[in-house]
Protein backbone atom coordinates (compact mmCIF):
# COMPACT_ATOMS: atom_id res chain seq x y z
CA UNK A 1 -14.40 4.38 -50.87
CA UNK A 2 -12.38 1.25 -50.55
CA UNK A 3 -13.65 -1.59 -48.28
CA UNK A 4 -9.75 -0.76 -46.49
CA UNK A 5 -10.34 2.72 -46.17
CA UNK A 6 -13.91 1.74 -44.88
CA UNK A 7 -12.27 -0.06 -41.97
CA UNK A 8 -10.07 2.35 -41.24
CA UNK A 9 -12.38 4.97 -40.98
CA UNK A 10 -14.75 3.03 -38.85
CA UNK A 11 -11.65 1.89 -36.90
CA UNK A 12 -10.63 5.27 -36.17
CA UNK A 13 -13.83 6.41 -35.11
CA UNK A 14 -14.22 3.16 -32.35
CA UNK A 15 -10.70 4.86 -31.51
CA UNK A 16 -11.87 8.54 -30.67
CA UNK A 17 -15.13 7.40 -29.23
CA UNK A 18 -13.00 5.69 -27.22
CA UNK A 19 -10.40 8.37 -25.99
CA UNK A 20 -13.23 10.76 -25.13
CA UNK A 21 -14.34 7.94 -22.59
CA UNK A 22 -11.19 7.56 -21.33
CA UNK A 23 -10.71 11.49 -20.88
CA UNK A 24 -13.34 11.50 -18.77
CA UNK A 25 -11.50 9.48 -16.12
CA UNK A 26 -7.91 11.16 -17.02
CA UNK A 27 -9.95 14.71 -16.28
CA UNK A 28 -11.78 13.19 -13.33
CA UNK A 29 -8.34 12.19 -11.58
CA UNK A 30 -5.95 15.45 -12.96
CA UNK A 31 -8.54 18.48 -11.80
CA UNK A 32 -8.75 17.22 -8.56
CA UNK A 33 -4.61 17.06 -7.98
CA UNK A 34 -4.83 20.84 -9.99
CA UNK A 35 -6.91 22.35 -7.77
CA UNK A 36 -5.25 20.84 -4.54
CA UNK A 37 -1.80 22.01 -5.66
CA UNK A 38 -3.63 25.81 -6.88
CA UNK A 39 -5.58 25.88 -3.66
CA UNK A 40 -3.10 24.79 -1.28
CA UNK A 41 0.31 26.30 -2.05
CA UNK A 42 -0.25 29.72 -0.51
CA UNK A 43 -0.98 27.82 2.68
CA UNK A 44 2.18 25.43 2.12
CA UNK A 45 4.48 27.64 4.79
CA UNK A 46 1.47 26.57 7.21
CA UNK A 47 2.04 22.80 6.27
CA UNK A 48 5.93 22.84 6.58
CA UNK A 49 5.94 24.19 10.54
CA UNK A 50 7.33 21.41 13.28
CA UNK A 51 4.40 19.81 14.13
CA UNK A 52 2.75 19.17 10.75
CA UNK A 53 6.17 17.77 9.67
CA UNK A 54 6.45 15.74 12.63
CA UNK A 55 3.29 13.78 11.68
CA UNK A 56 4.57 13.35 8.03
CA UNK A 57 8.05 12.30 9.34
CA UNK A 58 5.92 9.68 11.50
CA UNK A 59 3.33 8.52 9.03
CA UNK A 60 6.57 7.72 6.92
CA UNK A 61 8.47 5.85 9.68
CA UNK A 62 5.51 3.93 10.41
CA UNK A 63 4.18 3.21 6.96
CA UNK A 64 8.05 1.87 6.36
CA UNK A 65 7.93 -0.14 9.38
CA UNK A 66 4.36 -1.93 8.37
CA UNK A 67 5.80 -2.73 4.81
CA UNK A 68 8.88 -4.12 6.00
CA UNK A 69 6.95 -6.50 8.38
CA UNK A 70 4.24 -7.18 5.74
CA UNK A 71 7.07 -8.11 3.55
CA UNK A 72 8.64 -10.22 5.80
CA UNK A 73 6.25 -11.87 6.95
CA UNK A 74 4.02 -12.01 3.88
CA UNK A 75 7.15 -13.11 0.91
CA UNK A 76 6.73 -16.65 2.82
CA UNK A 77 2.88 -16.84 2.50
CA UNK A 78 3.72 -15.39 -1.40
CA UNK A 79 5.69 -18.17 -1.94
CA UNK A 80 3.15 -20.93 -0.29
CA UNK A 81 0.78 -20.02 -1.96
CA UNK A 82 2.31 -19.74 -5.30
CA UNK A 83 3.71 -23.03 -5.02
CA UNK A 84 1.45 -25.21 -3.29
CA UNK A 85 -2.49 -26.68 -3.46
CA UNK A 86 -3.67 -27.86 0.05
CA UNK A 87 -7.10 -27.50 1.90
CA UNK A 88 -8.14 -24.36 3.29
CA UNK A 89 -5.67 -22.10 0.56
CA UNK A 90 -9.41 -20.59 -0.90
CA UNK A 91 -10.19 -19.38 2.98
CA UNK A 92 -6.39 -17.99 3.33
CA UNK A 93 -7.04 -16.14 -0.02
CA UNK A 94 -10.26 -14.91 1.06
CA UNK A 95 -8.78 -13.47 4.61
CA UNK A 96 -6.23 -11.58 2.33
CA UNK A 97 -8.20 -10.05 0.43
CA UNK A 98 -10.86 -9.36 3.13
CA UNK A 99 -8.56 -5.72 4.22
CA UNK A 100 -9.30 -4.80 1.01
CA UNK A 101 -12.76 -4.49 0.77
CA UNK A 102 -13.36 -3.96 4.91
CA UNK A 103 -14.81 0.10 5.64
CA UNK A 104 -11.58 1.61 7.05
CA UNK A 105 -13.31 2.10 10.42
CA UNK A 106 -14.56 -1.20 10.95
CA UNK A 107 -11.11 -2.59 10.18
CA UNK A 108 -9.50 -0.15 13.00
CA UNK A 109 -12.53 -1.49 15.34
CA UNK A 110 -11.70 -5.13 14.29
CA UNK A 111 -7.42 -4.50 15.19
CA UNK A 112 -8.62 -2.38 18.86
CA UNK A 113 -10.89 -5.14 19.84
CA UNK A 114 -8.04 -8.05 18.90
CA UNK A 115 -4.87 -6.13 20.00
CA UNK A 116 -5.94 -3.74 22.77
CA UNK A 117 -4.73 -4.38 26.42
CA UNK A 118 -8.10 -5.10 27.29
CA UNK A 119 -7.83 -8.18 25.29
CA UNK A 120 -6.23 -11.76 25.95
CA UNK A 121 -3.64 -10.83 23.08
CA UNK A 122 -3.01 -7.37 23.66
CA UNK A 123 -2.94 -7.86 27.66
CA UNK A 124 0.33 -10.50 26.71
CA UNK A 125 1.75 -7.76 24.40
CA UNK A 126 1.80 -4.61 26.60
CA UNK A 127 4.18 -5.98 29.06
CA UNK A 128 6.36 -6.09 26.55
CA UNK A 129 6.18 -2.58 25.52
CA UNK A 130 4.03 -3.17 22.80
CA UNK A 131 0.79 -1.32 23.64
CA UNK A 132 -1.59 -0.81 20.84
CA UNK A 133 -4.01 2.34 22.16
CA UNK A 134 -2.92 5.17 21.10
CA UNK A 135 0.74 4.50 20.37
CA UNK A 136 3.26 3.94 17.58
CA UNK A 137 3.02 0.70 17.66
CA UNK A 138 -0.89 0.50 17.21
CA UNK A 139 -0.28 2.80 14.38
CA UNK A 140 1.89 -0.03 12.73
CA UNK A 141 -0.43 -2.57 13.69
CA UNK A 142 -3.52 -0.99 12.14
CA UNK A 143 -0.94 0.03 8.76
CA UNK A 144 0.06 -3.73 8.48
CA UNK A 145 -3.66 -4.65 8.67
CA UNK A 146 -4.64 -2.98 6.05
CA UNK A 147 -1.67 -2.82 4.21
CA UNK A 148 -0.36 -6.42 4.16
CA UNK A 149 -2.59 -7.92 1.08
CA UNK A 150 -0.27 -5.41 -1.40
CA UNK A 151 3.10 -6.97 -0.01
CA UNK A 152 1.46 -10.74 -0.42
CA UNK A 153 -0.02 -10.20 -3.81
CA UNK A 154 2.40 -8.61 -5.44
CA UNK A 155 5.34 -10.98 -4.53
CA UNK A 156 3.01 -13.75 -5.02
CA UNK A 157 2.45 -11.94 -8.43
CA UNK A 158 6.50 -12.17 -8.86
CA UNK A 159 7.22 -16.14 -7.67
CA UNK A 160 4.23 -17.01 -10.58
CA UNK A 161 6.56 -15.48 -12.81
CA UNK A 162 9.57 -17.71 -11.82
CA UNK A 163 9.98 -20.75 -13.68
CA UNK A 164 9.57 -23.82 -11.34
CA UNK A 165 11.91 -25.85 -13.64
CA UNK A 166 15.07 -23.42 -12.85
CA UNK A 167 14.07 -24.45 -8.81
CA UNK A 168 13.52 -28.32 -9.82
CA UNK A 169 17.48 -27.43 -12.04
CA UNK A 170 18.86 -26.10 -8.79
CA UNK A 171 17.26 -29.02 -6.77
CA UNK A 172 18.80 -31.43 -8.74
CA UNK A 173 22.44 -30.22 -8.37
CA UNK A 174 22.28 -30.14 -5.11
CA UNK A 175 20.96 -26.96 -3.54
CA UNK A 176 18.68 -27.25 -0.59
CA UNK A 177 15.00 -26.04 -0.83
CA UNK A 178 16.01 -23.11 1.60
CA UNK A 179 19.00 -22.47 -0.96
CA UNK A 180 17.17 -22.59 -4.15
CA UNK A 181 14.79 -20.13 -2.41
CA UNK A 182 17.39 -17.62 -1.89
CA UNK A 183 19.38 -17.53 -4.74
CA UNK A 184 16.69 -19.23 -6.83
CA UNK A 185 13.21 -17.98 -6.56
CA UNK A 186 13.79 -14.91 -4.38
CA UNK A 187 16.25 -12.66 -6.88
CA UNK A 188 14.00 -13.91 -9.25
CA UNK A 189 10.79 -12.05 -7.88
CA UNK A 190 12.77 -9.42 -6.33
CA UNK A 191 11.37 -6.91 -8.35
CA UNK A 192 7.80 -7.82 -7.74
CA UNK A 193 8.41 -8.26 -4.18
CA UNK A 194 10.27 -4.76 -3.55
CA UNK A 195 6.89 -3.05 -5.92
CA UNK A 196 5.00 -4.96 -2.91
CA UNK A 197 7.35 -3.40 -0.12
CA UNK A 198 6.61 0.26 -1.93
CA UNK A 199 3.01 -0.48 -2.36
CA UNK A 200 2.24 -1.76 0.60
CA UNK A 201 3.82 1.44 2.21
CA UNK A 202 1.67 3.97 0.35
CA UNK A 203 -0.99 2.01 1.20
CA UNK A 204 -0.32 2.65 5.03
CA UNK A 205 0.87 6.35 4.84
CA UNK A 206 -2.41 6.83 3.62
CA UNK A 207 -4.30 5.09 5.72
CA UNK A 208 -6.86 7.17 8.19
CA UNK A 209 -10.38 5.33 9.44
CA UNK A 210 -8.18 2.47 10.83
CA UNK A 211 -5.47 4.29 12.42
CA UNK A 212 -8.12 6.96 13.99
CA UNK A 213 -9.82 4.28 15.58
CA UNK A 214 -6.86 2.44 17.51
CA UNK A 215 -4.15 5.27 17.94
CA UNK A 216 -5.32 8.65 17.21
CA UNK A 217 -2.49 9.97 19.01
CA UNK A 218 0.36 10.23 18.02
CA UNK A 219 -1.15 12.31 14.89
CA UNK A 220 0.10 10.74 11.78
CA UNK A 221 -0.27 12.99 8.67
CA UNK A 222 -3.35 11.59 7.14
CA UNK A 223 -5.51 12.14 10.24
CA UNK A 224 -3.73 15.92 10.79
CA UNK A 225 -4.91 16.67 7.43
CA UNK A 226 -9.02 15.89 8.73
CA UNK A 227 -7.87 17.85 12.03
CA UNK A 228 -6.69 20.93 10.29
CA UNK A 229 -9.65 20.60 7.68
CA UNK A 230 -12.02 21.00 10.89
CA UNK A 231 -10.17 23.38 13.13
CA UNK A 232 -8.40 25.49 10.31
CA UNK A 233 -10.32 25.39 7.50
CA UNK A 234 -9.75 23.62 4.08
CA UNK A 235 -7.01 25.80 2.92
CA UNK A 236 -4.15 25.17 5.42
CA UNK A 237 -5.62 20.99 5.28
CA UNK A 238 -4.93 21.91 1.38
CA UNK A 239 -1.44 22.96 2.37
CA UNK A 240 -0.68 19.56 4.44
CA UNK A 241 -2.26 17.86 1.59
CA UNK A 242 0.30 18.88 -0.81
CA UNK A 243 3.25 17.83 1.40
CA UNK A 244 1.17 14.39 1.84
CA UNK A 245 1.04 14.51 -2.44
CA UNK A 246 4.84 14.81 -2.54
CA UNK A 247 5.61 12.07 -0.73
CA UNK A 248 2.99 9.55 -2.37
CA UNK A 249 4.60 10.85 -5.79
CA UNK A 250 8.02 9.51 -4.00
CA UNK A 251 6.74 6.40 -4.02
CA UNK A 252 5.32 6.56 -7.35
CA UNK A 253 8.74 7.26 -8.65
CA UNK A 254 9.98 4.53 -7.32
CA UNK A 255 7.42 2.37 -8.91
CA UNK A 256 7.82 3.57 -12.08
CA UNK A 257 11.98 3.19 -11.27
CA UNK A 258 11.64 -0.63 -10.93
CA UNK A 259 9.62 -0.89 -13.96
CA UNK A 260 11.82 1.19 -16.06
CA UNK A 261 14.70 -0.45 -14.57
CA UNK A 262 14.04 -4.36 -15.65
């Protein structure tokens, strides 16, 4: 055998050993989805009456709501901290990544004690119509929580891709910072920015210890599914389950949209 064919016969067998690792995890995440779609489709007419739609309908209006404001709110931080050094931008990271790794429960406990009416912050906000216990709005407020990190990252992720000489170009002709942001740097990293918007949204439709803990009613989807599960059984939670699968699979497409679509 030649020393070639040597190395490609050692290469190829690095190469299977390989794949049969990585089925592992491909079979690990498919059987799962298999058995939830097997198990729970008889039970689907269950999932679809009024009330179980209701509490899709308002996990999606909510989780929309939360990534709109995370986007908002966070495409300025994106942009700070892509662009600038200054003291204290290690602590800033470290709060946005702190969601991330926070039990779901103890990050619903953290948003009650902050935001409820009891509290100096929360007893300014209910006045205004914006009570947090058990209400849409602490739904939002516990999605944006723990949802917010995906719509910073990500866009951050998208202004590191921009070139800072095109904004420097722009500067020089003329074009206010505020300008070359706009029609500069923002188209540029609208891509990333709008994968943030979609991610940070699936992120808060399927969000459940947090939103338990400050609003339990009204009953988003997620937390119907763990109320069926105990009062029905696991075959009509299966059923709700699959109707939750569809719509995370919506958002999937459209991730896999803007990617195709650059």
């Amino acid at each position: 055998m030649s020393r070639e064919a040597g190395l490609l016969s050692e290469a190829r067998g690095f190469l299977l050993a390989l794949s049969g690792l990585a089925s592992v995890v491909v079979a690990v995440l498919t059987i799962p989805i298999l058995f939830l779609a097997v198990e729970g489709a008889p039970a689907i007419s269950e999932a679809l009456r009024a009330e179980a739609l209701r509490a899709v309908a308002l996990s999606l209006e909510a989780g929309a709501l939360s990534a709109t404001l995370s986007t908002a709110f966070g495409v300025p931080l994106a942009y700070i901290l892509s662009r600038l050094e200054f003291r204290g931008k290690g602590v800033v990271e470290g709060i946005l990544d702190l969601p991330l790794i926070l039990p779901h429960t103890v990050a619903g406990i953290a948003v009650l004690l902050a935001f409820s009416s009891r509290s100096p912050v929360g007893s300014a906000l209910t006045p205004l119509g914006l009570r947090v216990e058990d209400s849409f709005w602490g739904i939002v407020l516990a999605t944006t929580f723990v949802s917010a990190p995906f719509a910073v990252d990500f866009s951050r992720r998208g202004f590191d891709s921009v070139d800072v000489d095109l904004e420097l170009v722009a500067r020089s002709l003329g074009a206010s910072p505020t300008r070359v942001f706009l029609t500069v740097s923002l188209p540029l990293a609208s891509r990333a920015v709008a994968t943030g918007w979609l991610m940070s949204m699936a992120r808060a439709v399927s969000e459940v210890g947090a939103v338990m803990v400050v609003a339990y009613h009204p009953t988003v989807g997620s937390v119907l599914v763990l109320e069926w599960l105990a009062v029905k059984g696991l075959r009509a939670a299966a059923g709700l389950s699959l109707i939750l699968l569809a719509a995370s699979l919506a958002v999937l497409a459209g991730l896999r949209f803007l990617r195709w679509f650059r």
